[in-house]
C-alpha atoms as a PDB file:
ATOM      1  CA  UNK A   1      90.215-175.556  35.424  1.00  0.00           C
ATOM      2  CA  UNK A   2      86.098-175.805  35.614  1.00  0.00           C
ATOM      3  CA  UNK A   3      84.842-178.050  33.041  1.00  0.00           C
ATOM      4  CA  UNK A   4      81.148-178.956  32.395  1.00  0.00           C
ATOM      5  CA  UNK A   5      80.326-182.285  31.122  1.00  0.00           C
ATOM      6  CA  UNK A   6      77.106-184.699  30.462  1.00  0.00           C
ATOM      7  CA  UNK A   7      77.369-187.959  32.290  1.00  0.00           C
ATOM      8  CA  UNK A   8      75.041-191.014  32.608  1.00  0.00           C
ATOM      9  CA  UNK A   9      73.923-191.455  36.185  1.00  0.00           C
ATOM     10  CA  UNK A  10      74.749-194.698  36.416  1.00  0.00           C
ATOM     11  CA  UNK A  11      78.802-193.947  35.093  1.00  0.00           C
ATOM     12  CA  UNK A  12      78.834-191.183  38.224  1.00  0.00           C
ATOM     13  CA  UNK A  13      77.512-193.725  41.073  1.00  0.00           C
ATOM     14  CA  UNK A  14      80.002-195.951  39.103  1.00  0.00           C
ATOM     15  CA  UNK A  15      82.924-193.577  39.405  1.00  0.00           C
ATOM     16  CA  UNK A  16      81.986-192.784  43.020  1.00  0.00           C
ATOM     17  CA  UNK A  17      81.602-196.114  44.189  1.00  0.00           C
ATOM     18  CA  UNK A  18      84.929-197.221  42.677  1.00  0.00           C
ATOM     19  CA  UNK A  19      86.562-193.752  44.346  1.00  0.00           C
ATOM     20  CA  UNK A  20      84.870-193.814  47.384  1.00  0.00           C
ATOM     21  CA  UNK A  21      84.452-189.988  46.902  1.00  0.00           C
ATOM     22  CA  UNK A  22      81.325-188.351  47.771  1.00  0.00           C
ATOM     23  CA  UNK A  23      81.681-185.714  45.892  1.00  0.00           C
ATOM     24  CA  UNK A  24      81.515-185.916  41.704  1.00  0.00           C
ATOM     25  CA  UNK A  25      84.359-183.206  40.971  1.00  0.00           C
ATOM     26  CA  UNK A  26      87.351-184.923  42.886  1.00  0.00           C
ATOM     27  CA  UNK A  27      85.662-188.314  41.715  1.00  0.00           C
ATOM     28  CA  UNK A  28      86.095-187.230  38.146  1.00  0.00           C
ATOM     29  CA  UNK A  29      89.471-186.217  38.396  1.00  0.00           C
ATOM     30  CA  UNK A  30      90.609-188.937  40.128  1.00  0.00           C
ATOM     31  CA  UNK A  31      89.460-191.017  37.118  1.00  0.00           C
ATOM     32  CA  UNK A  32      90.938-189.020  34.432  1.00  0.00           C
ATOM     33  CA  UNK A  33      94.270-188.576  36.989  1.00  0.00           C
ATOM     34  CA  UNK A  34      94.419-192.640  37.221  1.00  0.00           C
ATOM     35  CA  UNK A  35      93.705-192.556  33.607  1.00  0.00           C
ATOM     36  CA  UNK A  36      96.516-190.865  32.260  1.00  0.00           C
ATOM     37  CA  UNK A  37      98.601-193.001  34.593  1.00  0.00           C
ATOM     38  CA  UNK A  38      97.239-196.115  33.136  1.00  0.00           C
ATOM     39  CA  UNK A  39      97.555-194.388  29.316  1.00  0.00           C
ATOM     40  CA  UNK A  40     101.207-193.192  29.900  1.00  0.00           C
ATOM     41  CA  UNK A  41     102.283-196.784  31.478  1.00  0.00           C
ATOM     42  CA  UNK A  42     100.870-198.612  28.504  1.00  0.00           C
ATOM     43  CA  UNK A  43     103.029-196.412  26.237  1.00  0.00           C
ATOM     44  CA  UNK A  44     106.040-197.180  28.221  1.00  0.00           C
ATOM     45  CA  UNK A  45     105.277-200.931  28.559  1.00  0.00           C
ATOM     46  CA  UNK A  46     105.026-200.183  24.049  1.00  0.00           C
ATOM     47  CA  UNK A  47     108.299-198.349  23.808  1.00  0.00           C
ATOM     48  CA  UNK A  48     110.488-201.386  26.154  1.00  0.00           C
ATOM     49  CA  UNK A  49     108.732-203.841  24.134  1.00  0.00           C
ATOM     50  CA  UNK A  50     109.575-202.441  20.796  1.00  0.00           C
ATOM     51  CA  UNK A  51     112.943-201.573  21.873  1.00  0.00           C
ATOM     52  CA  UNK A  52     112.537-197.881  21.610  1.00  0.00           C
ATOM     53  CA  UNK A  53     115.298-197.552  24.603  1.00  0.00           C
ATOM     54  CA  UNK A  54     118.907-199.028  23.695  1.00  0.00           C
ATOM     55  CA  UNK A  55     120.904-199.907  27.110  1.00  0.00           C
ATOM     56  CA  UNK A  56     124.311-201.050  26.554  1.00  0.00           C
ATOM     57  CA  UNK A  57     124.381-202.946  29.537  1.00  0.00           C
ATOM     58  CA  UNK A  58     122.575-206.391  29.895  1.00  0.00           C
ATOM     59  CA  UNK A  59     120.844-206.837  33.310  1.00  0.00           C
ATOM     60  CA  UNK A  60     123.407-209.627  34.400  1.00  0.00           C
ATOM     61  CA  UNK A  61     126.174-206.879  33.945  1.00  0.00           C
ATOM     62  CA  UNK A  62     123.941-204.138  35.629  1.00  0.00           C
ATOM     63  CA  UNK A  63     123.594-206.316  38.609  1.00  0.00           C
ATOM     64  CA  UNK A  64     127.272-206.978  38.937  1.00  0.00           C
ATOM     65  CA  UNK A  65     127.733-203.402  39.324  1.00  0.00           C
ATOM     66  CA  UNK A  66     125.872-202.937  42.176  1.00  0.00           C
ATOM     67  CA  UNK A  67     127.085-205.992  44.246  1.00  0.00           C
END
């Protein structure tokens, strides 16, 4: 998908120089790609924290099993 959007210079030679791309499109995406990653980690790291996943194993029985 083409996009067009208004950027500070400084935030692209930013975004480049932290990509090392030399081009701005696949610069971009990288960012928003490593983004999401970063964005859908966090809201894992939230649900385990708040318990939102209910094992009925502990880890001491889990690694039993696979001795």
């Amino acid at each position: 998908m083409r996009i067009t959007i208004d950027l500070e210079n400084d935030l692209i030679s930013d975004v480049l120089s932290y990509t090392g791309e030399t081009k701005k499109s696949p610069a971009v995406a990288r960012v928003v790609e490593e983004f999401i990653k970063r964005q859908k980690a966090k809201e894992f790291g939230r649900m385990m924290m708040e318990g939102e996943f209910d094992y009925p194993s502990t880890a001491e029985e889990i690694q039993q099993l696979d001795r």
